[in-house]
Protein backbone atom coordinates (compact mmCIF):
# COMPACT_ATOMS: atom_id res chain seq x y z
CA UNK A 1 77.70 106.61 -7.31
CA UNK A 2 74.94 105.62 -4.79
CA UNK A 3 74.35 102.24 -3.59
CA UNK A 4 70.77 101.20 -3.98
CA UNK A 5 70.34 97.68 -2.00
CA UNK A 6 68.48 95.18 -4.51
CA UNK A 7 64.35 93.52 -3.03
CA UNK A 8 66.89 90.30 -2.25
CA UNK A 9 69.26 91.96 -0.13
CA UNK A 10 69.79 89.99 3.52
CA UNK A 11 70.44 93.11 5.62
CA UNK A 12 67.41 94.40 4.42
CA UNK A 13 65.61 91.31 4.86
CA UNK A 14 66.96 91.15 8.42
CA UNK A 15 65.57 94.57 9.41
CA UNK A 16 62.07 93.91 7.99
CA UNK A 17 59.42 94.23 10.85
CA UNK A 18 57.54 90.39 10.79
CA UNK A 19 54.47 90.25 8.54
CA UNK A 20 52.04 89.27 12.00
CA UNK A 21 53.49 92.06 14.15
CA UNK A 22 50.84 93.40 16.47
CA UNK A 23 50.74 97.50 17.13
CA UNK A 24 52.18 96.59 20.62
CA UNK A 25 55.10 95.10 19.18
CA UNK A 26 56.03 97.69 17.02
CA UNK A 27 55.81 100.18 19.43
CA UNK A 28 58.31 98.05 21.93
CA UNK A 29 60.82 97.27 18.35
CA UNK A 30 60.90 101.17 17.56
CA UNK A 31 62.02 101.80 21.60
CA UNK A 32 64.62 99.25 21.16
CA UNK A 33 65.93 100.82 18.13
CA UNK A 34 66.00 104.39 19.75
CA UNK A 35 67.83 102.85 22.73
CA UNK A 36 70.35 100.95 20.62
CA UNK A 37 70.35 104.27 18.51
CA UNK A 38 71.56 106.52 21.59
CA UNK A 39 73.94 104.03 22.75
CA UNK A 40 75.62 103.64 19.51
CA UNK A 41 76.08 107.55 19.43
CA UNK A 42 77.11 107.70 22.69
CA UNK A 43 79.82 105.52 22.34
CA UNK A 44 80.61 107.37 19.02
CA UNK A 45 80.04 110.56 20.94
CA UNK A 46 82.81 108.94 23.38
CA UNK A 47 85.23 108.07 20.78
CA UNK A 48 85.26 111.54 19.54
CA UNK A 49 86.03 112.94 22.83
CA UNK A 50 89.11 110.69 23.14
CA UNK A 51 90.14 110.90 20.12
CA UNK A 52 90.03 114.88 20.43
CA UNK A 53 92.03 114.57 24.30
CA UNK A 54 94.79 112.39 22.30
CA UNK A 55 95.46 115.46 19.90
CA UNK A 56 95.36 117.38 22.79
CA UNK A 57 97.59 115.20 25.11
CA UNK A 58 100.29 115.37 22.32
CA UNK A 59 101.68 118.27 24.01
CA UNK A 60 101.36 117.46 27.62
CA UNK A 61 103.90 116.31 29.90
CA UNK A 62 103.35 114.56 32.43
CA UNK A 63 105.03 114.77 35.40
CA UNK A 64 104.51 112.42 39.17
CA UNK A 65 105.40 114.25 42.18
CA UNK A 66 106.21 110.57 44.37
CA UNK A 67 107.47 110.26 47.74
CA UNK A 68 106.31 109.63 51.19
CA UNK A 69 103.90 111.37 53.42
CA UNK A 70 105.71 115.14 54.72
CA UNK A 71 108.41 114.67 52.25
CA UNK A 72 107.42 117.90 50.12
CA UNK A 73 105.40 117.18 47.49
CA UNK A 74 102.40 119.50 47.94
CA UNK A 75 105.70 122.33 48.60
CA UNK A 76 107.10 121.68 45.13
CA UNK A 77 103.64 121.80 42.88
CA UNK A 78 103.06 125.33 45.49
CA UNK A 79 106.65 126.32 43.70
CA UNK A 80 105.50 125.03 40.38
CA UNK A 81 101.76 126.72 40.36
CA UNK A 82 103.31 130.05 41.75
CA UNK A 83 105.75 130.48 39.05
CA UNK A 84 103.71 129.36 36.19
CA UNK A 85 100.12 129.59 37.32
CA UNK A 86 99.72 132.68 38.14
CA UNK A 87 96.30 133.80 37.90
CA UNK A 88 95.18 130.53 39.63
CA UNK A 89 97.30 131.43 42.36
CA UNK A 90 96.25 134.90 42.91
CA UNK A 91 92.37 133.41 42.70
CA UNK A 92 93.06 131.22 45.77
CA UNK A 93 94.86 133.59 47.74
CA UNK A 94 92.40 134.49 50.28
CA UNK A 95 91.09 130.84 50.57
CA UNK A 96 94.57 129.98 52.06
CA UNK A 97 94.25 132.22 54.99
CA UNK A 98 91.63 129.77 56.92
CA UNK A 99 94.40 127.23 56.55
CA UNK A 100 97.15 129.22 57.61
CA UNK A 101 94.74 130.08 60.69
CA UNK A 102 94.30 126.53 61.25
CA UNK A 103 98.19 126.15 61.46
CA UNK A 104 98.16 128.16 64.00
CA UNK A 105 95.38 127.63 66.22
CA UNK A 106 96.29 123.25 65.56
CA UNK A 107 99.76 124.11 66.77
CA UNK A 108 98.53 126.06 69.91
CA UNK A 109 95.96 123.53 70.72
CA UNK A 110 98.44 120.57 70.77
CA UNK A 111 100.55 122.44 72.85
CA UNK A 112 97.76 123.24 75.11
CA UNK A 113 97.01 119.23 75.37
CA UNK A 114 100.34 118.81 76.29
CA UNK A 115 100.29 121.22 79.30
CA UNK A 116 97.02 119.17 80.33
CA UNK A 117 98.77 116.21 80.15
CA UNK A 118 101.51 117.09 82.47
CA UNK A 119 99.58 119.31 84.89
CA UNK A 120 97.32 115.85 85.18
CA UNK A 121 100.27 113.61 85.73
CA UNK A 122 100.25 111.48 82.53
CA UNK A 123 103.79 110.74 81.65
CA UNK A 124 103.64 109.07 78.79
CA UNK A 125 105.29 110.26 75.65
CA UNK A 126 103.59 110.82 73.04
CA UNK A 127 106.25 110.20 69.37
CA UNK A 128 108.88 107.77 69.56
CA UNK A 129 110.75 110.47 67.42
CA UNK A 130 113.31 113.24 68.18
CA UNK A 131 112.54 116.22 69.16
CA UNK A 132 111.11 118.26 67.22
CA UNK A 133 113.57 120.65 65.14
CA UNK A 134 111.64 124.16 65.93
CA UNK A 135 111.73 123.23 69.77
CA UNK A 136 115.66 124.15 70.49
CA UNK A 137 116.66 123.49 74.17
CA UNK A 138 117.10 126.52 76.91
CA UNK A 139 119.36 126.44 80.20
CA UNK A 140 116.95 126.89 82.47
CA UNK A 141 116.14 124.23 85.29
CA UNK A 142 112.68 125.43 86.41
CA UNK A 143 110.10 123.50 84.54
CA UNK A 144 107.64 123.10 86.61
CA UNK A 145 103.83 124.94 85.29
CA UNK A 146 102.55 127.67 87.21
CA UNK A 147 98.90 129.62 88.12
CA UNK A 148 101.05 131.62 85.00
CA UNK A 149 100.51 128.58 83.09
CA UNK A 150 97.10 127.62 84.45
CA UNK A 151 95.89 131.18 83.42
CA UNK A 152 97.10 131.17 80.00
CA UNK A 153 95.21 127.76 79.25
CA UNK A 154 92.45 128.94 80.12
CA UNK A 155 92.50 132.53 78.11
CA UNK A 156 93.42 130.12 75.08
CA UNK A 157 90.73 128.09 75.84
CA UNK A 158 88.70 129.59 72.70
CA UNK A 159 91.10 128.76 70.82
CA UNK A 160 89.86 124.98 70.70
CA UNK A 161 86.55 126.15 68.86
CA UNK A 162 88.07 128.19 66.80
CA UNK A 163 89.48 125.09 65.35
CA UNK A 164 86.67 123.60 64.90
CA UNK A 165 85.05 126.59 63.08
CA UNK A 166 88.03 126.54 60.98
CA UNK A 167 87.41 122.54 60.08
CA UNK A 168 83.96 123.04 59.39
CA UNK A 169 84.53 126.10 57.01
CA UNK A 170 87.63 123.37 55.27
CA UNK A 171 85.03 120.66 55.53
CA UNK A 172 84.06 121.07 51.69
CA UNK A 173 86.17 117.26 50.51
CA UNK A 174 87.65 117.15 54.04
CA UNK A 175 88.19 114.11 56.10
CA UNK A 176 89.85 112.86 59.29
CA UNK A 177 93.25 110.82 58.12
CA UNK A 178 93.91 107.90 60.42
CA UNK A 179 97.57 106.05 60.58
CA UNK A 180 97.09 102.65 58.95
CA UNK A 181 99.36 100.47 57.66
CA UNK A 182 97.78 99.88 54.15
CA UNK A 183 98.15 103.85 53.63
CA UNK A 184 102.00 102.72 52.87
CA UNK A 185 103.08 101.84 49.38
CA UNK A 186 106.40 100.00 51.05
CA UNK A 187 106.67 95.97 51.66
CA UNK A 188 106.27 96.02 55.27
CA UNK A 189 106.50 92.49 57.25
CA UNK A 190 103.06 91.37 58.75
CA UNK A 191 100.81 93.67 61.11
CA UNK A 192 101.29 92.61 65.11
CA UNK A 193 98.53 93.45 67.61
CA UNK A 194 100.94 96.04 69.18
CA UNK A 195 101.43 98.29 66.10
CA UNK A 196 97.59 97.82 65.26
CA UNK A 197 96.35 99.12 68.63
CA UNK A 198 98.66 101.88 68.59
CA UNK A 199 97.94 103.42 65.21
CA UNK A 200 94.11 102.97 66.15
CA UNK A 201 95.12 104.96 69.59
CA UNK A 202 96.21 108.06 66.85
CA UNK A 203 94.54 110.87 66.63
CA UNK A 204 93.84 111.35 63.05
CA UNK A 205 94.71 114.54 61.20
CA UNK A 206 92.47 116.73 59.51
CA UNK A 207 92.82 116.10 55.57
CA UNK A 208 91.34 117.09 52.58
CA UNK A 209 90.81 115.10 48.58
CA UNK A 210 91.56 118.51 46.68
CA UNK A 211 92.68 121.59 47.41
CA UNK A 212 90.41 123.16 44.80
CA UNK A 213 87.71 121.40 46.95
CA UNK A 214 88.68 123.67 50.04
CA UNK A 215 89.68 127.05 48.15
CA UNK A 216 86.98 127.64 46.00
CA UNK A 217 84.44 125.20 46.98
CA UNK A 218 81.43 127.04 45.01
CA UNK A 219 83.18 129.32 42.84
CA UNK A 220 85.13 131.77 45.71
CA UNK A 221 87.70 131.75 47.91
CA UNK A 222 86.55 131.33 51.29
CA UNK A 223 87.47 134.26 52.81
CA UNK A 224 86.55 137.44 50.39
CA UNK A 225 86.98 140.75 50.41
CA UNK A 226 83.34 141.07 50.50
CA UNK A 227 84.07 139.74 54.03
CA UNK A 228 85.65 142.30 55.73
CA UNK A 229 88.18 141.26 58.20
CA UNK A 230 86.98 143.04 61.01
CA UNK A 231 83.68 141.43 60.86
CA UNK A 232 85.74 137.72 60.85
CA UNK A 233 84.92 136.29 64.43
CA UNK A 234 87.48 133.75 64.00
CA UNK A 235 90.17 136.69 63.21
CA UNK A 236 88.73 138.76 65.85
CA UNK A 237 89.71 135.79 68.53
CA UNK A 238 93.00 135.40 67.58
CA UNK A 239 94.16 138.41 67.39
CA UNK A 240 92.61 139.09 70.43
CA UNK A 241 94.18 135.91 71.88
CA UNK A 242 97.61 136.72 69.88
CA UNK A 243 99.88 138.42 73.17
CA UNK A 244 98.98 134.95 75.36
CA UNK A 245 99.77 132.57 72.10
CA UNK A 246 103.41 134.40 72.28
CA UNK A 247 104.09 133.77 75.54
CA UNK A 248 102.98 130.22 75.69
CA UNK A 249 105.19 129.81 72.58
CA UNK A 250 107.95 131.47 74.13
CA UNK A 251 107.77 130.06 77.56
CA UNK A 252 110.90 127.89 78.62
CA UNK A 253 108.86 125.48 80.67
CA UNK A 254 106.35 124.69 77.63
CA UNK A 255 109.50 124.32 76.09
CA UNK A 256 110.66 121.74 78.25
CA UNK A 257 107.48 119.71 78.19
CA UNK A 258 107.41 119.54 74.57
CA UNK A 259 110.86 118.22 74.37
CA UNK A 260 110.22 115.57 77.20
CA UNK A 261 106.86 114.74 75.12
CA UNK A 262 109.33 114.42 72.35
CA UNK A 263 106.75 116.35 70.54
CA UNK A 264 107.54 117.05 66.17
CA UNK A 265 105.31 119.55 65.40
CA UNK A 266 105.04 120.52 61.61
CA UNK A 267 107.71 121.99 60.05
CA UNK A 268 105.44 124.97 59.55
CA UNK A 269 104.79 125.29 62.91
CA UNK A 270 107.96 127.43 63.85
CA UNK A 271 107.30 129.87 60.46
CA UNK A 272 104.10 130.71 61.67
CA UNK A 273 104.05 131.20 65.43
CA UNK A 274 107.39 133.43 65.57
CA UNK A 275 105.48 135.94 62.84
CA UNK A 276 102.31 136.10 65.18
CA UNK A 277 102.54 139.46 64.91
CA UNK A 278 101.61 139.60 61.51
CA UNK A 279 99.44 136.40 60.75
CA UNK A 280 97.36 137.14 64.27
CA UNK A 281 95.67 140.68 63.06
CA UNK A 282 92.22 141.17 61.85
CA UNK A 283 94.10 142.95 58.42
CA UNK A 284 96.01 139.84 57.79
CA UNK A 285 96.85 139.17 54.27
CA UNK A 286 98.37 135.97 53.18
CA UNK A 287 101.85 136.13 51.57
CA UNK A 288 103.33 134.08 49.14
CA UNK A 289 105.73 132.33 51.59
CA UNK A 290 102.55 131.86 53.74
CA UNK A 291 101.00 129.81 50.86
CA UNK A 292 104.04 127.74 50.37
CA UNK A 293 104.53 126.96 54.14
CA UNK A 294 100.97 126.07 55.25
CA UNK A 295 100.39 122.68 55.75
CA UNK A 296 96.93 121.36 54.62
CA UNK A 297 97.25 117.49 53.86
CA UNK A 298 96.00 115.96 50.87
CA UNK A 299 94.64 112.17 50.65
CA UNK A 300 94.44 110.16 47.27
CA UNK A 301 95.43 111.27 43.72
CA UNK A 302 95.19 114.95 42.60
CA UNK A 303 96.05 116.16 39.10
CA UNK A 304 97.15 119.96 38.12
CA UNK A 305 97.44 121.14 34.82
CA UNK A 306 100.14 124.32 34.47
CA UNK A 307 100.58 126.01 31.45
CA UNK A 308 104.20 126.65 30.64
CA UNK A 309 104.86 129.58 27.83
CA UNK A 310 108.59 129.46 26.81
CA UNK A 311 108.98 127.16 30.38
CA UNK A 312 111.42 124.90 31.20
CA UNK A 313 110.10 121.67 28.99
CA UNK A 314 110.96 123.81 25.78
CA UNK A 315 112.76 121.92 22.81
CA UNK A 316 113.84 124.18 20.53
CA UNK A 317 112.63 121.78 17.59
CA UNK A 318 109.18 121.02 19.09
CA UNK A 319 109.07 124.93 19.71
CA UNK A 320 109.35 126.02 16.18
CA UNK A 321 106.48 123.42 15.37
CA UNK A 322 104.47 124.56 17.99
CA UNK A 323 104.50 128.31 16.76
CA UNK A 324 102.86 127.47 13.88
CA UNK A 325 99.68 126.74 15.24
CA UNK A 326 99.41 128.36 18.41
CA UNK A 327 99.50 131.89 18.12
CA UNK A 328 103.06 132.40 18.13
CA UNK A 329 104.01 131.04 21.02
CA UNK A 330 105.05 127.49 22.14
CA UNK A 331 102.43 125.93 24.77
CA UNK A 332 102.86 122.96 27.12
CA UNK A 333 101.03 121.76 29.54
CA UNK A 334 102.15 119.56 32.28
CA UNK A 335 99.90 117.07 34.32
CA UNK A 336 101.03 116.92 38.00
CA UNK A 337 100.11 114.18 39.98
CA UNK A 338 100.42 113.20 43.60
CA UNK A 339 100.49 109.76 44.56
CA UNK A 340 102.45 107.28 46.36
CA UNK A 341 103.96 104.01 44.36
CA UNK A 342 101.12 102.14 45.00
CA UNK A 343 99.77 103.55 42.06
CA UNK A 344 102.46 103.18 39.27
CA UNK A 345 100.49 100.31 37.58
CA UNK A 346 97.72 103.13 36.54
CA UNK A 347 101.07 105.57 34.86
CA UNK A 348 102.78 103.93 32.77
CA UNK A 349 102.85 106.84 29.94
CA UNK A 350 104.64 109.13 32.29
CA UNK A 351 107.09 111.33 30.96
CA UNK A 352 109.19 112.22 34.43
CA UNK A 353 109.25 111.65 38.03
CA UNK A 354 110.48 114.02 40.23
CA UNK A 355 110.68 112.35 43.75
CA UNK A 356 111.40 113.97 47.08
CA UNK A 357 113.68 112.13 49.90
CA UNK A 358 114.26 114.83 53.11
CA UNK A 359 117.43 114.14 54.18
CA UNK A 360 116.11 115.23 57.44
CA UNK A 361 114.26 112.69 58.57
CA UNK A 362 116.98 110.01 59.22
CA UNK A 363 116.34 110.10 62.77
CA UNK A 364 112.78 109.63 62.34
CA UNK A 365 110.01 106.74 61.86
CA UNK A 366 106.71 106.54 59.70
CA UNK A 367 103.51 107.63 60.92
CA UNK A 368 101.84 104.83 58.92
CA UNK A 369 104.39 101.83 60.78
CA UNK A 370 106.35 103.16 63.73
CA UNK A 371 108.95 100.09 62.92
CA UNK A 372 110.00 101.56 59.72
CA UNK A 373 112.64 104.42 59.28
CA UNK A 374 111.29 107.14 57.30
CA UNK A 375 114.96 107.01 55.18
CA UNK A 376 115.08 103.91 54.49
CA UNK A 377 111.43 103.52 53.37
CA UNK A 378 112.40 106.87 50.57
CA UNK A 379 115.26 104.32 49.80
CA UNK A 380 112.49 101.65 49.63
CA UNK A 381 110.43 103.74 47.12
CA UNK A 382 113.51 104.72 45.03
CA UNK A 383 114.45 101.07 44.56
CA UNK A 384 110.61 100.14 43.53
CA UNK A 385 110.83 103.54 40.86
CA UNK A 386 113.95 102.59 39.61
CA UNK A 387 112.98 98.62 39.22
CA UNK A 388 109.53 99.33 37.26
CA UNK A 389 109.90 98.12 33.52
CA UNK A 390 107.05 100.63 33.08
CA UNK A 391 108.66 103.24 34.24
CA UNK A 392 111.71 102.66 31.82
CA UNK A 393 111.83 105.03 29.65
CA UNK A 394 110.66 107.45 31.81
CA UNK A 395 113.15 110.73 33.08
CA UNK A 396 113.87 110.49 36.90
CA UNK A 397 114.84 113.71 38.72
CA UNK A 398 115.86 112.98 42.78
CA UNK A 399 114.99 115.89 45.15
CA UNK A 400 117.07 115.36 48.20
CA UNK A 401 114.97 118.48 49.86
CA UNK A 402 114.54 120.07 53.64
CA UNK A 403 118.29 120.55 53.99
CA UNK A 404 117.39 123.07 56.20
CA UNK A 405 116.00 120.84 59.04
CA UNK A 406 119.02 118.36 58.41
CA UNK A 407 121.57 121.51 59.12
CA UNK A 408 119.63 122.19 62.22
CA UNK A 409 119.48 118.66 63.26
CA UNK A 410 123.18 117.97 62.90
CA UNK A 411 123.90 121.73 64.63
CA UNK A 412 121.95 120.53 67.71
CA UNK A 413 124.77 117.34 67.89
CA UNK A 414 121.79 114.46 66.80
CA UNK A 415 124.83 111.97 65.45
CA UNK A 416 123.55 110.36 62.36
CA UNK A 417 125.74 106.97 62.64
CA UNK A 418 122.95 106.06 65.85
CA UNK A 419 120.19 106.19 63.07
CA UNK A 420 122.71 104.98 59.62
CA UNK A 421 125.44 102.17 61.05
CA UNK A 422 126.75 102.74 57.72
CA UNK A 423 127.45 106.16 57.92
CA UNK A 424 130.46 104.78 60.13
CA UNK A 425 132.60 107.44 61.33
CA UNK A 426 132.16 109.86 58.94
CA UNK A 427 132.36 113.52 60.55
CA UNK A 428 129.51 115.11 62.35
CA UNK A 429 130.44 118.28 62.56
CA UNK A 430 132.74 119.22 59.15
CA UNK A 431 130.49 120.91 56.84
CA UNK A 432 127.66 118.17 58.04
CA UNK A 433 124.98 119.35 55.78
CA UNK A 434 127.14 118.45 52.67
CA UNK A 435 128.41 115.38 53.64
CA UNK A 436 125.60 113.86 55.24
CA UNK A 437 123.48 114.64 51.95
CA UNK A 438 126.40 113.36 50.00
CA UNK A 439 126.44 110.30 51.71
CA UNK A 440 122.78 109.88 51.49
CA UNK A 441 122.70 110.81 47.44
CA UNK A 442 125.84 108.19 47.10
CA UNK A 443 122.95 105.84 48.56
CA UNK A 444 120.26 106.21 46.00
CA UNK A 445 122.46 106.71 42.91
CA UNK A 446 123.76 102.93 43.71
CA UNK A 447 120.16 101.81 43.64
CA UNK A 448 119.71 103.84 40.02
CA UNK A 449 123.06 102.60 38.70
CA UNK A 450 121.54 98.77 39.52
């Protein structure tokens, strides 16, 4: 049955142009109507589109990668893209070997600025840290630079525009990441004029918002194999500077400076300029472990969908569902975020957290507030996760990752009671690794439990 409105009906009457109204006016009253035409479908258009990313969101997991700055993150969704996103991952291959470059030639450079420094007299340290893990100490006595030295600064010299090629072929969504204390998500006690002046003395670090924004900026990877190698002026320097980056990086008395510098380079650092021989060759190709190691640091939120067939969020009930309508398979997607706590307001539909603590950094303070112990602030974090009524209902998973660096640490005799009173006098030398990590996993499962 249709619905004819009646001559007396008030809608109607409401919509009737007025008797008097001029041609002008009827032109402006039809525009109106168009406009509020296209905004109502708009917003019906947008409705739609929700409505159709909530059917689609029904089988998506999300997942938060949370923890603090160097403690793995970017490592683990590497793991996670390698295993399950393959394609992606062979796509972007060749786009990581500019950043790989960059580890090196960044690594070689700060070295080099350190040699400057102590040839010119300048004896300031530059961390408050420990040494830094890949630097392991020699015997020798003779630490003092030499015209050796002085010559192999200056054949490296190149090397210092080659990083800034490098940075301006990363500079698609790049930008320079300066120490502040408002980059921390932890409750830190008021900012004093000392701690100011020194993070605004910091150099910053070259950044980036997305990877995607830096690996295939317009489509490509960076470096192509419509690029040949050999034609690569940047590849063509180092490996032409390669013999001279091995000795500097084998040389006891650059050694020596680093450690009196107190110098932590990244962890990558060590990966990358013992395998020189490989990585510094115009034929270079970049390996999987490559990919995984390279450092290239990420600012803000990024979000990274993976596709998981038969994958590790299978339920065998939702899988028998899901066969029926996709192709006889079961499908899930998982959204990975990075972010630090600061954030948690905007996620409360999570499904799980996994969040990194390295054990190895007990000895060590944050780049964002030089008073805080990196440790304790991952305990600081933990405590916030675990106290969020928003996160409630939502499954934790604790990564207590770069064990490796901890067994080295402990091997080289750094005590950890000097850094953890309340380690006491636990042993520093029995099976360290397991202990220490025991004792630090005894710490956060108390926080959980309360």
């Amino acid at each position: 049955m249709v619905f004819t409105p009646g001559p007396s009906d008030p809608f109607i009457e409401f919509m009737r142009p007025p008797p008097d109204e001029t041609p002008a006016q009827a032109t402006a009253r039809m525009k109106r109507e168009l406009d509020a035409q296209r905004r109502s479908d708009a917003i019906d258009e947008s409705i739609k589109r929700e409505r159709d990313q909530a059917k689609k969101d029904k089988n998506v997991i999300k997942v938060l990668l949370l923890g603090q700055s160097e403690s793995g993150k970017s490592t683990t969704l590497k793991n996670f893209r390698m295993r399950y996103s393959r394609d992606d991952w062979e796509k972007e291959r060749n786009g990581w070997r500019a950043v790989v470059q960059l580890n090196i030639v960044r690594s070689i450079t700060t070295i080099l600025s350190v040699m400057e420094s102590e040839l010119n007299g300048d004896s300031s340290a530059q961390s408050d840290e420990e040494e830094a893990t890949l630097v392991q100490p020699d015997e020798s006595n003779d630490t003092r630079f030499t015209e050796r030295h002085q010559l192999l600064m200056i054949r490296l010299a190149p090397l210092r525009g080659v990083e800034a090629e490098l940075k301006r072929r990363l500079g698609a969504g790049s930008e320079p990441v300066h120490p502040t204390l408002h980059m921390s998500a932890t409750p830190f006690e008021a900012e004093n004029d000392a701690v100011v002046s020194n993070l605004r003395r910091a150099s910053p670090e070259f950044a980036v918002r997305s990877w995607r924004d830096v690996l295939d900026p317009e489509g490509r990877p960076l470096h192509t194999e419509n690029t040949p190698a050999d034609l690569d002026s940047v590849s063509d320097i180092i490996a032409g500077c390669k013999d001279d980056m091995k000795a500097l990086w084998d040389d006891r008395c650059v050694r020596a400076a680093l450690r009196r510098r107190k110098l932590r380079l990244p962890d990558s650092a060590g990966f990358f300029l013992n395998d020189l021989d490989r990585i510094a060759s115009r034929d270079y190709v970049v390996s999987d472990n490559d990919i995984v190691r390279a450092r290239l640091r990420t600012v803000g939120i990024q979000e990274h969908r993976l596709r998981f067939r038969h994958g590790p969020f299978d339920n065998p009930k939702e899988k028998a569902r899901k066969l029926a309508g996709n192709g006889g398979y079961s499908t899930w997607e998982a959204a990975v975020l990075l972010f630090r706590a600061a954030w948690l307001p905007f996620f409360d539909n999570v499904n799980v957290i996994i969040f990194l603590s390295p054990v190895s950094v007990f000895d060590q303070r944050l780049e964002e507030d030089p008073r805080v112990n990196r440790l304790e602030d991952s305990i600081i974090l933990w405590t916030s996760i675990c106290q969020s009524k928003l996160l409630a209902k939502t499954q934790l998973i604790l990564f207590l990752n770069k064990c490796d660096l901890l067994r080295r640490k402990l091997k080289r005799g750094v005590q950890v009671k000097a850094f953890l009173p309340s380690y006491g006098n636990r042993p520093n030398d029995v099976i360290p690794v397991v202990k220490c990590a025991t004792f630090i996993l005894a710490c956060f499962t108390i926080l959980w439990a309360d």
